[in-house]
PDB file of N, CA and C in Angstrom:
ATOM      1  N   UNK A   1      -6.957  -7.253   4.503  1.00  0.00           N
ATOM      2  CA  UNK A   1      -7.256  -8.386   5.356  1.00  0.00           C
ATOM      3  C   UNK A   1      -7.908  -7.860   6.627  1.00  0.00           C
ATOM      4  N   UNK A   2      -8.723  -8.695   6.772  1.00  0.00           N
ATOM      5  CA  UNK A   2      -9.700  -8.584   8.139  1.00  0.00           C
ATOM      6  C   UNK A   2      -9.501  -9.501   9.181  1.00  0.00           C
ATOM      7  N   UNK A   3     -10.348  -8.991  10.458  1.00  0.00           N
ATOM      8  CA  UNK A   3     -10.139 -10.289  11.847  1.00  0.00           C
ATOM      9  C   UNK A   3     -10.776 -11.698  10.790  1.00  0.00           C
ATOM     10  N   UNK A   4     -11.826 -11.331  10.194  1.00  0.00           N
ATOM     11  CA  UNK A   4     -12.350 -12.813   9.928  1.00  0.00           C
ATOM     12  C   UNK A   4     -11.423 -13.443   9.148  1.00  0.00           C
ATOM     13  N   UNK A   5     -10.523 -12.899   8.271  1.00  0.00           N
ATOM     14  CA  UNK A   5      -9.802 -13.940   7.160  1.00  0.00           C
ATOM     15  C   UNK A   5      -8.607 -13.868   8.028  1.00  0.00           C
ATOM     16  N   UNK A   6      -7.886 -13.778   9.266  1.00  0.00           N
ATOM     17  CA  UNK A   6      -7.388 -14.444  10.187  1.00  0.00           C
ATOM     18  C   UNK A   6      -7.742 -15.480  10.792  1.00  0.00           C
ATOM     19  N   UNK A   7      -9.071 -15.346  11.124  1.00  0.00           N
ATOM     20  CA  UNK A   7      -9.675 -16.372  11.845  1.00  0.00           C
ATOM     21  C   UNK A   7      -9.982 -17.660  11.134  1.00  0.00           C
ATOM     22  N   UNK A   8     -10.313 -17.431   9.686  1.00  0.00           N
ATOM     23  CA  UNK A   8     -10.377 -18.059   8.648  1.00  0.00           C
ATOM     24  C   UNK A   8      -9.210 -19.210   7.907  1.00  0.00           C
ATOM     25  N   UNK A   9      -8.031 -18.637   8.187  1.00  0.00           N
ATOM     26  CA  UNK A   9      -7.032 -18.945   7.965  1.00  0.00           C
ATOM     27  C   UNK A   9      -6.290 -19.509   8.747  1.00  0.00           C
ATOM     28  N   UNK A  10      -6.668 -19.240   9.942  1.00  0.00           N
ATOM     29  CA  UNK A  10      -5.972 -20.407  10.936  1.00  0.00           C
ATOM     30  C   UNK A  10      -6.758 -21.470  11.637  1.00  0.00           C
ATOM     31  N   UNK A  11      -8.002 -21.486  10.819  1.00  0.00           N
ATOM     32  CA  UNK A  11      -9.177 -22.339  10.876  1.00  0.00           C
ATOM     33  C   UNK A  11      -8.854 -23.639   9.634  1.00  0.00           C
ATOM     34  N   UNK A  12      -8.349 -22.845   8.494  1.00  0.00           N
ATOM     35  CA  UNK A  12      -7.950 -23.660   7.660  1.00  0.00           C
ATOM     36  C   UNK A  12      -6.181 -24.303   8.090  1.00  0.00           C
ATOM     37  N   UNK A  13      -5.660 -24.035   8.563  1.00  0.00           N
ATOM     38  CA  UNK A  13      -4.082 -24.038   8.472  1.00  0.00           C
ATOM     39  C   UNK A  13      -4.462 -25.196   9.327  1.00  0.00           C
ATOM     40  N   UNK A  14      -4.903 -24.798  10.727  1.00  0.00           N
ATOM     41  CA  UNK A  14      -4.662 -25.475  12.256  1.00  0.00           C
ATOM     42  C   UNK A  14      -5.618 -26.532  12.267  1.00  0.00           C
ATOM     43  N   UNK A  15      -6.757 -26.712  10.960  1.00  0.00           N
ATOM     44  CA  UNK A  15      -7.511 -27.394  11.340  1.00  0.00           C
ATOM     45  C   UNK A  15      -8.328 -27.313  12.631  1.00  0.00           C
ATOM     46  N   UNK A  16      -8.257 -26.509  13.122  1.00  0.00           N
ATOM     47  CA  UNK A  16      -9.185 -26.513  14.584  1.00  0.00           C
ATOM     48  C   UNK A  16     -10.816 -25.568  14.211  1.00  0.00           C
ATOM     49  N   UNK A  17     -11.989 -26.140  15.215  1.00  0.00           N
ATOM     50  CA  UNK A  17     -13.218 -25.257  15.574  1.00  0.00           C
ATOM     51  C   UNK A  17     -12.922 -23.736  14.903  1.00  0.00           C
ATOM     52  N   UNK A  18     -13.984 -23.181  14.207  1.00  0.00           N
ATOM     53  CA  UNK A  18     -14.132 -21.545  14.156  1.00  0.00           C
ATOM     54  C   UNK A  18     -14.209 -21.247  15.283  1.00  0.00           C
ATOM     55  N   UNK A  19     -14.422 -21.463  16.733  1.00  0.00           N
ATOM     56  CA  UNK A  19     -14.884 -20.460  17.799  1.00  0.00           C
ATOM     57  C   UNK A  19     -13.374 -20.546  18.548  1.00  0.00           C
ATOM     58  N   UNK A  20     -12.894 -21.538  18.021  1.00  0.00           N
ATOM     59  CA  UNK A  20     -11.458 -21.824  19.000  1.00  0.00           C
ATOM     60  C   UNK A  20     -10.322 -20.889  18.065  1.00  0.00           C
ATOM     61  N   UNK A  21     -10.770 -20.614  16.805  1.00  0.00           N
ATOM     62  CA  UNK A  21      -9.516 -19.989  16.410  1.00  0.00           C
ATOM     63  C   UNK A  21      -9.503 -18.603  16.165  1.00  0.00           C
ATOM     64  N   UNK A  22     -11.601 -18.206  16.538  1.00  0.00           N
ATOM     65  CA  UNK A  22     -11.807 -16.646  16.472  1.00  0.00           C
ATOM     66  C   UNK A  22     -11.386 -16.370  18.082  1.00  0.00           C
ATOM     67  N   UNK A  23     -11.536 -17.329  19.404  1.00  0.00           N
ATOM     68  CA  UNK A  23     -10.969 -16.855  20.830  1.00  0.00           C
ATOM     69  C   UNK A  23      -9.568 -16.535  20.689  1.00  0.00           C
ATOM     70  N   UNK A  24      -8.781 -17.382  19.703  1.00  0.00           N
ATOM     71  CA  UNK A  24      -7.360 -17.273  19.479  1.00  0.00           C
ATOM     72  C   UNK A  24      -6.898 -16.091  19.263  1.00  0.00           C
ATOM     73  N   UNK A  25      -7.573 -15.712  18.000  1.00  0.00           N
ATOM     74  CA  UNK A  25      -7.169 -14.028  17.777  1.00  0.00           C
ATOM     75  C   UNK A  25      -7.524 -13.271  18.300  1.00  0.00           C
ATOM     76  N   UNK A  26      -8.879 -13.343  18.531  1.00  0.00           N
ATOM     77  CA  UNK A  26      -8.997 -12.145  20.165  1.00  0.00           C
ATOM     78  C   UNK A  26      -8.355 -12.152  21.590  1.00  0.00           C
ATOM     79  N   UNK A  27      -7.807 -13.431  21.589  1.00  0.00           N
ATOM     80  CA  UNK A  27      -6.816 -13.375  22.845  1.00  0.00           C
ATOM     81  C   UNK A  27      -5.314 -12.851  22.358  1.00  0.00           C
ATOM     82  N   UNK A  28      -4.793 -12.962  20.843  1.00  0.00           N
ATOM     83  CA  UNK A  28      -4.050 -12.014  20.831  1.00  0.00           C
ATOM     84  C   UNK A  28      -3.836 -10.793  20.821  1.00  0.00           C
ATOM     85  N   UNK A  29      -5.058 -10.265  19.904  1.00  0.00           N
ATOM     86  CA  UNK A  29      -5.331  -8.606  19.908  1.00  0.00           C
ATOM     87  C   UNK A  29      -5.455  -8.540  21.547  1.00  0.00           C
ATOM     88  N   UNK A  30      -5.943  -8.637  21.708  1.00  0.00           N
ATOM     89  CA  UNK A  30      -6.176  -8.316  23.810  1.00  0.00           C
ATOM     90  C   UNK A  30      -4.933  -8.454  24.260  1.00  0.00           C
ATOM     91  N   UNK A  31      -4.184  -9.469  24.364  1.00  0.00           N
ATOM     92  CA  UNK A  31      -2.605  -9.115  24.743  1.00  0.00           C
ATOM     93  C   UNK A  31      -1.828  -8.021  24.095  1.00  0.00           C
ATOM     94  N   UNK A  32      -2.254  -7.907  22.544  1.00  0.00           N
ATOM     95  CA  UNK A  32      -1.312  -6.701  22.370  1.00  0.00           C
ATOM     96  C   UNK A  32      -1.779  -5.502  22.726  1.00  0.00           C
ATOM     97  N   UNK A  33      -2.955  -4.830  22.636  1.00  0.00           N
ATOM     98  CA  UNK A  33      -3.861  -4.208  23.459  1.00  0.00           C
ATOM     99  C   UNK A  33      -3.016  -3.684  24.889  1.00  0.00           C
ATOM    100  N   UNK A  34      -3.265  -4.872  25.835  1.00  0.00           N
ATOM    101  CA  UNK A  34      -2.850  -4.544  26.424  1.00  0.00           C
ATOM    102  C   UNK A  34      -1.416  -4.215  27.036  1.00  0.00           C
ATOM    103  N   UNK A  35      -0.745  -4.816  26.176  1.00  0.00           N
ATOM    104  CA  UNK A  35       0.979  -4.182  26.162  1.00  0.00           C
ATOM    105  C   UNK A  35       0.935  -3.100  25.890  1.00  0.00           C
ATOM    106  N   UNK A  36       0.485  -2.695  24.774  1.00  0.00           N
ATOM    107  CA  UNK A  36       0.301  -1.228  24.309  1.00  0.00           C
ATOM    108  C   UNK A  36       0.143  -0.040  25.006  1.00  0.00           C
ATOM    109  N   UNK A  37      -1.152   0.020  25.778  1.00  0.00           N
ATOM    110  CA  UNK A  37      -1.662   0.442  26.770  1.00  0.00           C
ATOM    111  C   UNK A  37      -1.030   0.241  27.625  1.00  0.00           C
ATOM    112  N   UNK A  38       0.112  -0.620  27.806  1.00  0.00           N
ATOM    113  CA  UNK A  38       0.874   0.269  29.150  1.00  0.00           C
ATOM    114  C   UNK A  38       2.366   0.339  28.887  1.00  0.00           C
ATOM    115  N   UNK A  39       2.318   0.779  27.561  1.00  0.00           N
ATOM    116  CA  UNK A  39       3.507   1.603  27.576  1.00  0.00           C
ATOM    117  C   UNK A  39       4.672   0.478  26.603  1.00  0.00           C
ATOM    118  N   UNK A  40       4.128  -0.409  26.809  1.00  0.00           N
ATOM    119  CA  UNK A  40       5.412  -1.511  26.401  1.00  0.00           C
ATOM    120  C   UNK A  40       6.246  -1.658  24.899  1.00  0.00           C
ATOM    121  N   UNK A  41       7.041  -2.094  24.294  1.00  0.00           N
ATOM    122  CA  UNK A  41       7.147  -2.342  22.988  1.00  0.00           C
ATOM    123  C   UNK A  41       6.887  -3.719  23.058  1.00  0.00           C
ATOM    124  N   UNK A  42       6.531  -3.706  21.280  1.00  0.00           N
ATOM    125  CA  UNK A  42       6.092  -5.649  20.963  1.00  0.00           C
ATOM    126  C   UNK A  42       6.850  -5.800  19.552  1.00  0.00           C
ATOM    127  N   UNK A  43       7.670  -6.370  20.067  1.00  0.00           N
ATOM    128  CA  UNK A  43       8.786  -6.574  18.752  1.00  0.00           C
ATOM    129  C   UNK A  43       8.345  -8.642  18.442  1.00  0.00           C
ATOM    130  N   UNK A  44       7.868  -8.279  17.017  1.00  0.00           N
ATOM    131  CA  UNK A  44       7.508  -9.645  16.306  1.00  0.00           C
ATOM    132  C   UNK A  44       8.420  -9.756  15.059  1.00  0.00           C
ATOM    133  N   UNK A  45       9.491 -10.740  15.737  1.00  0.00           N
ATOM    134  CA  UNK A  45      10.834 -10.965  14.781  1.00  0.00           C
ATOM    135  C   UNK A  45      10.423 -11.237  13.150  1.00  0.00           C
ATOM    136  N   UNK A  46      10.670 -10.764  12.611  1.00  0.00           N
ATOM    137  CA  UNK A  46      10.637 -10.501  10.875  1.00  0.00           C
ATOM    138  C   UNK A  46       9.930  -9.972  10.451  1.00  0.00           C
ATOM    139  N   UNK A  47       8.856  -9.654  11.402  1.00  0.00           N
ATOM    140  CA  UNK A  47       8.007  -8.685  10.823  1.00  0.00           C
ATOM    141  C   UNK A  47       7.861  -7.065  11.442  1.00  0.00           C
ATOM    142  N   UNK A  48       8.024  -6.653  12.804  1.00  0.00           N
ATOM    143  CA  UNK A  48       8.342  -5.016  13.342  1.00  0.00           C
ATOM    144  C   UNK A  48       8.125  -4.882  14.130  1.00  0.00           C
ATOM    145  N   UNK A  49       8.044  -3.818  14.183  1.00  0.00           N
ATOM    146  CA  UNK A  49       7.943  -3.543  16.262  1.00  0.00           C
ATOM    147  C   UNK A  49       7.003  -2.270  16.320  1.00  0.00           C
ATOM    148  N   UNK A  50       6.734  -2.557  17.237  1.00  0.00           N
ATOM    149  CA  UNK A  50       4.622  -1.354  17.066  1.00  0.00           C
ATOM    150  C   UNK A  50       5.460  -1.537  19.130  1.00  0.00           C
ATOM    151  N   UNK A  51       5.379  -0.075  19.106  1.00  0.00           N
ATOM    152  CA  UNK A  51       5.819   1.057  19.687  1.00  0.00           C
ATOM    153  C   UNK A  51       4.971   2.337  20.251  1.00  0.00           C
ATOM    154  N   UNK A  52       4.925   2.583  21.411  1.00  0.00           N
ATOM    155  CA  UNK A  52       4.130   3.735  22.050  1.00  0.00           C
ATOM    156  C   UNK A  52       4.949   5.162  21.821  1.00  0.00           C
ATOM    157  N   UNK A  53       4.850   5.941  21.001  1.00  0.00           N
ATOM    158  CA  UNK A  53       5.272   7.283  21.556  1.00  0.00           C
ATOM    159  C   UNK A  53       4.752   8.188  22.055  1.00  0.00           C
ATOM    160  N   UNK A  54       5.289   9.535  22.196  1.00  0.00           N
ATOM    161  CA  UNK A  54       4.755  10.868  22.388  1.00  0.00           C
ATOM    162  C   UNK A  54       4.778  11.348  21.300  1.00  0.00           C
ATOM    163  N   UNK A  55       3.510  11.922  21.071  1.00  0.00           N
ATOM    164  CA  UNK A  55       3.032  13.156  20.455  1.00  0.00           C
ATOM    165  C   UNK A  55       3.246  14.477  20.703  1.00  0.00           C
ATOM    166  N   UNK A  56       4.063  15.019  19.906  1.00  0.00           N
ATOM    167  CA  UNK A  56       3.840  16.628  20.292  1.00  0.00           C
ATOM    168  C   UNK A  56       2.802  17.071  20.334  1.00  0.00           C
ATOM    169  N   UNK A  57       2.390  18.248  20.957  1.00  0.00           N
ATOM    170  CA  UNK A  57       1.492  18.903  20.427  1.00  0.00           C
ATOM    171  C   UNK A  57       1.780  19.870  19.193  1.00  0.00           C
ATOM    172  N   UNK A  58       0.527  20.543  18.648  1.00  0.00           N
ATOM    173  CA  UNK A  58       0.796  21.051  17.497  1.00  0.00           C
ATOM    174  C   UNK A  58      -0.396  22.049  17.389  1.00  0.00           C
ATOM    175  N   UNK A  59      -0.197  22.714  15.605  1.00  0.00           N
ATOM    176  CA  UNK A  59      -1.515  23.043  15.113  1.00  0.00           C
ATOM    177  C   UNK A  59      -2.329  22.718  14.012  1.00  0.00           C
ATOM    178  N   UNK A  60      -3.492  22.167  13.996  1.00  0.00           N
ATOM    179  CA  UNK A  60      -4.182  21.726  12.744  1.00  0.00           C
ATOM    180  C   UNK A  60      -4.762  22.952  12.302  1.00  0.00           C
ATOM    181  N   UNK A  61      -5.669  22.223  11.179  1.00  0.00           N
ATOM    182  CA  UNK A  61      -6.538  23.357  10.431  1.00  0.00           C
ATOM    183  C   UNK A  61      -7.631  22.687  10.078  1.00  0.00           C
ATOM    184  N   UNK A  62      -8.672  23.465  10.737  1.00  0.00           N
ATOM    185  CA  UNK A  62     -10.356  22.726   9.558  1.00  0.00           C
ATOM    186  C   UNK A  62     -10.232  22.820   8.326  1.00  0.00           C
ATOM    187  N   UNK A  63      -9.719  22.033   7.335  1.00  0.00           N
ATOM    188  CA  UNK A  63     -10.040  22.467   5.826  1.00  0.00           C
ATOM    189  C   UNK A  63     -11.390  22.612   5.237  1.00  0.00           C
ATOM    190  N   UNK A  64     -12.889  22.553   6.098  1.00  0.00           N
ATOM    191  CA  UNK A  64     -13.774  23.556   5.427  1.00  0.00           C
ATOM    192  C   UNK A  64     -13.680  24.717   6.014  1.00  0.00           C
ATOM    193  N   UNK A  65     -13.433  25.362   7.593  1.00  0.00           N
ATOM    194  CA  UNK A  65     -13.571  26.856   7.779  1.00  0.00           C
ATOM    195  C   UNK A  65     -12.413  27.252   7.790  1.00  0.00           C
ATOM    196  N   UNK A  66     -11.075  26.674   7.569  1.00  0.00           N
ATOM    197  CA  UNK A  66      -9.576  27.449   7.733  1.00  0.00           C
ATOM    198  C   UNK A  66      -9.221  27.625   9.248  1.00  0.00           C
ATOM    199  N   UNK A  67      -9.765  27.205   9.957  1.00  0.00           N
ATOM    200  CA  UNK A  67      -9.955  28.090  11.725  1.00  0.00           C
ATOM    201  C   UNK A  67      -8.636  26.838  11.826  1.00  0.00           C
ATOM    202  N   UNK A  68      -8.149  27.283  12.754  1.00  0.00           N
ATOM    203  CA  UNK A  68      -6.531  26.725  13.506  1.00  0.00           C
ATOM    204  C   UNK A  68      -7.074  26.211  14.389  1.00  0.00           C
ATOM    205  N   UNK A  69      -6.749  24.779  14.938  1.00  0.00           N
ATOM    206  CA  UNK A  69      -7.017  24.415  15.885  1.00  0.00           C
ATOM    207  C   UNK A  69      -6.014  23.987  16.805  1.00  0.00           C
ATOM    208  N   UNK A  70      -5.740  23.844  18.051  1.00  0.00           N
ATOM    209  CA  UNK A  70      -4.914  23.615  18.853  1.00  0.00           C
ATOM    210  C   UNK A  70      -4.971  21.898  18.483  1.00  0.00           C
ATOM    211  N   UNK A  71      -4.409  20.972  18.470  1.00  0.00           N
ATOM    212  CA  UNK A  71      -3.744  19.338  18.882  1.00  0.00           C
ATOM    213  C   UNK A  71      -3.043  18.997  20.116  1.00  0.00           C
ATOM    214  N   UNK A  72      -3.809  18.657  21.047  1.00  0.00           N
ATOM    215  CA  UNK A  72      -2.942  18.305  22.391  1.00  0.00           C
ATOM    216  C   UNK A  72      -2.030  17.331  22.342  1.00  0.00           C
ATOM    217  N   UNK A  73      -1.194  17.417  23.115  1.00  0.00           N
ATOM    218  CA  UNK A  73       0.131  16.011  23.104  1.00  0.00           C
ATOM    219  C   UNK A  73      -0.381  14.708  23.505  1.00  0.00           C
ATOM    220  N   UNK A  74       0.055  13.930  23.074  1.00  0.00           N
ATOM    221  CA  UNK A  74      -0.637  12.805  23.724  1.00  0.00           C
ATOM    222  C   UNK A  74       0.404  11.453  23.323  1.00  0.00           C
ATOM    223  N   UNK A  75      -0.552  10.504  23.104  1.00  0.00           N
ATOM    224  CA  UNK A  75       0.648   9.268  22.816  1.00  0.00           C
ATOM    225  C   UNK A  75      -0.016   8.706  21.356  1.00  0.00           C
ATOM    226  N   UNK A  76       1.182   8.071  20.829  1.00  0.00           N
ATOM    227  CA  UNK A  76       0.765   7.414  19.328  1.00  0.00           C
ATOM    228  C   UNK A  76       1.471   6.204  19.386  1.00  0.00           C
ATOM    229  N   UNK A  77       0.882   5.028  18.353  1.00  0.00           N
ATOM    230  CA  UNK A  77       1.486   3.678  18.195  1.00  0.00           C
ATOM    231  C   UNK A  77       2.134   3.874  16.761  1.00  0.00           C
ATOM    232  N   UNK A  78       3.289   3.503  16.759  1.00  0.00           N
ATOM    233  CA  UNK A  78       4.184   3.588  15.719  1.00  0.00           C
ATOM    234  C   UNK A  78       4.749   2.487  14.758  1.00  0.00           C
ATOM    235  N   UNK A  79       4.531   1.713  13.836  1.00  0.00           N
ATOM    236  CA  UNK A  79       4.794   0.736  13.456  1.00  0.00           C
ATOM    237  C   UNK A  79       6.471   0.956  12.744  1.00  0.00           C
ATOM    238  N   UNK A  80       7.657  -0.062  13.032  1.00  0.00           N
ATOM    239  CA  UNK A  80       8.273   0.146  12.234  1.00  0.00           C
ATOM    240  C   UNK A  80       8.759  -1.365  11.474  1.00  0.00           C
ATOM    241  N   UNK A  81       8.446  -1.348  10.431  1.00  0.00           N
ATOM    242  CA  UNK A  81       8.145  -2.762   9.492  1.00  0.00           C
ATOM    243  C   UNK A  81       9.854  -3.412   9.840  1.00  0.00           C
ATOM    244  N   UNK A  82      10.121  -5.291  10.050  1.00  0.00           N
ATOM    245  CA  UNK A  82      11.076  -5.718   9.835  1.00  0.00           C
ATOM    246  C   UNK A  82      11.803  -5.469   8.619  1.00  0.00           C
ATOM    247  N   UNK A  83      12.999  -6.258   8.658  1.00  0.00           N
ATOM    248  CA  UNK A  83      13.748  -6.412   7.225  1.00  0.00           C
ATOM    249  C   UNK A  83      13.279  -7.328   6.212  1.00  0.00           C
ATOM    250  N   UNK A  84      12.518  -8.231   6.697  1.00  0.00           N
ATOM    251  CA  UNK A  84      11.774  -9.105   6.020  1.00  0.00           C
ATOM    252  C   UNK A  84      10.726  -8.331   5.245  1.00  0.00           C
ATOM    253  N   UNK A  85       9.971  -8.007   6.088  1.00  0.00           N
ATOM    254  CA  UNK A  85       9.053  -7.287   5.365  1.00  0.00           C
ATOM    255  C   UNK A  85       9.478  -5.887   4.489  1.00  0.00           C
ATOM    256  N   UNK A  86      10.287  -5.370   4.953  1.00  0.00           N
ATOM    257  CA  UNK A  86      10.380  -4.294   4.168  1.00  0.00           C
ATOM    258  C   UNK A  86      11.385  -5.067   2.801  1.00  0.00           C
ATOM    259  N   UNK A  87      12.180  -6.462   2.986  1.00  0.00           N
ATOM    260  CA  UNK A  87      11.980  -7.045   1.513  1.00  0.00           C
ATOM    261  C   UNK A  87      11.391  -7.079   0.489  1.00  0.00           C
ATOM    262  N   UNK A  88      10.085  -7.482   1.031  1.00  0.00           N
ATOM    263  CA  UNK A  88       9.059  -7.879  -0.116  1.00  0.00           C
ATOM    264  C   UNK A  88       8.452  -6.832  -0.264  1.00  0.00           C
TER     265      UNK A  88
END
């Protein structure tokens, strides 16, 4: 699934304008966006909670030249699926 068959789908559900229900979902991605970006958790009851962590740092590897590369620490978004969802 894509932004459009969101947009699509709550075009069909809500009955409302395509431009009113593609602003819709881009005003949600942009709120979660921006929770994200500063650090926050976003817990969406039955379905999970998408989470900022830390990253260790580490070491990778080029798998065409073998060369080791350093991975700096940084931050990652972490999804962890509801009970609902991890039902089905």
């Amino acid at each position: 699934m894509i932004k459009v068959d969101l947009v699509n789908r709550i075009t069909e559900v809500m009955d409302v304008p395509r431009a009113v229900a593609a602003q819709a979902v881009e005003t949600i991605f942009a709120t979660l966006k921006g929770a994200l970006s500063a650090g926050k958790r976003i817990e969406l009851r039955g379905f999970g909670v998408f989470q900022v962590r830390d990253r260790k740092r580490g070491v990778g590897r080029n798998p065409k030249t073998g060369v080791e590369v350093e991975i700096a620490p940084g931050k990652t978004v972490r999804f962890k699926p509801g009970k609902y969802l991890r039902d089905l």
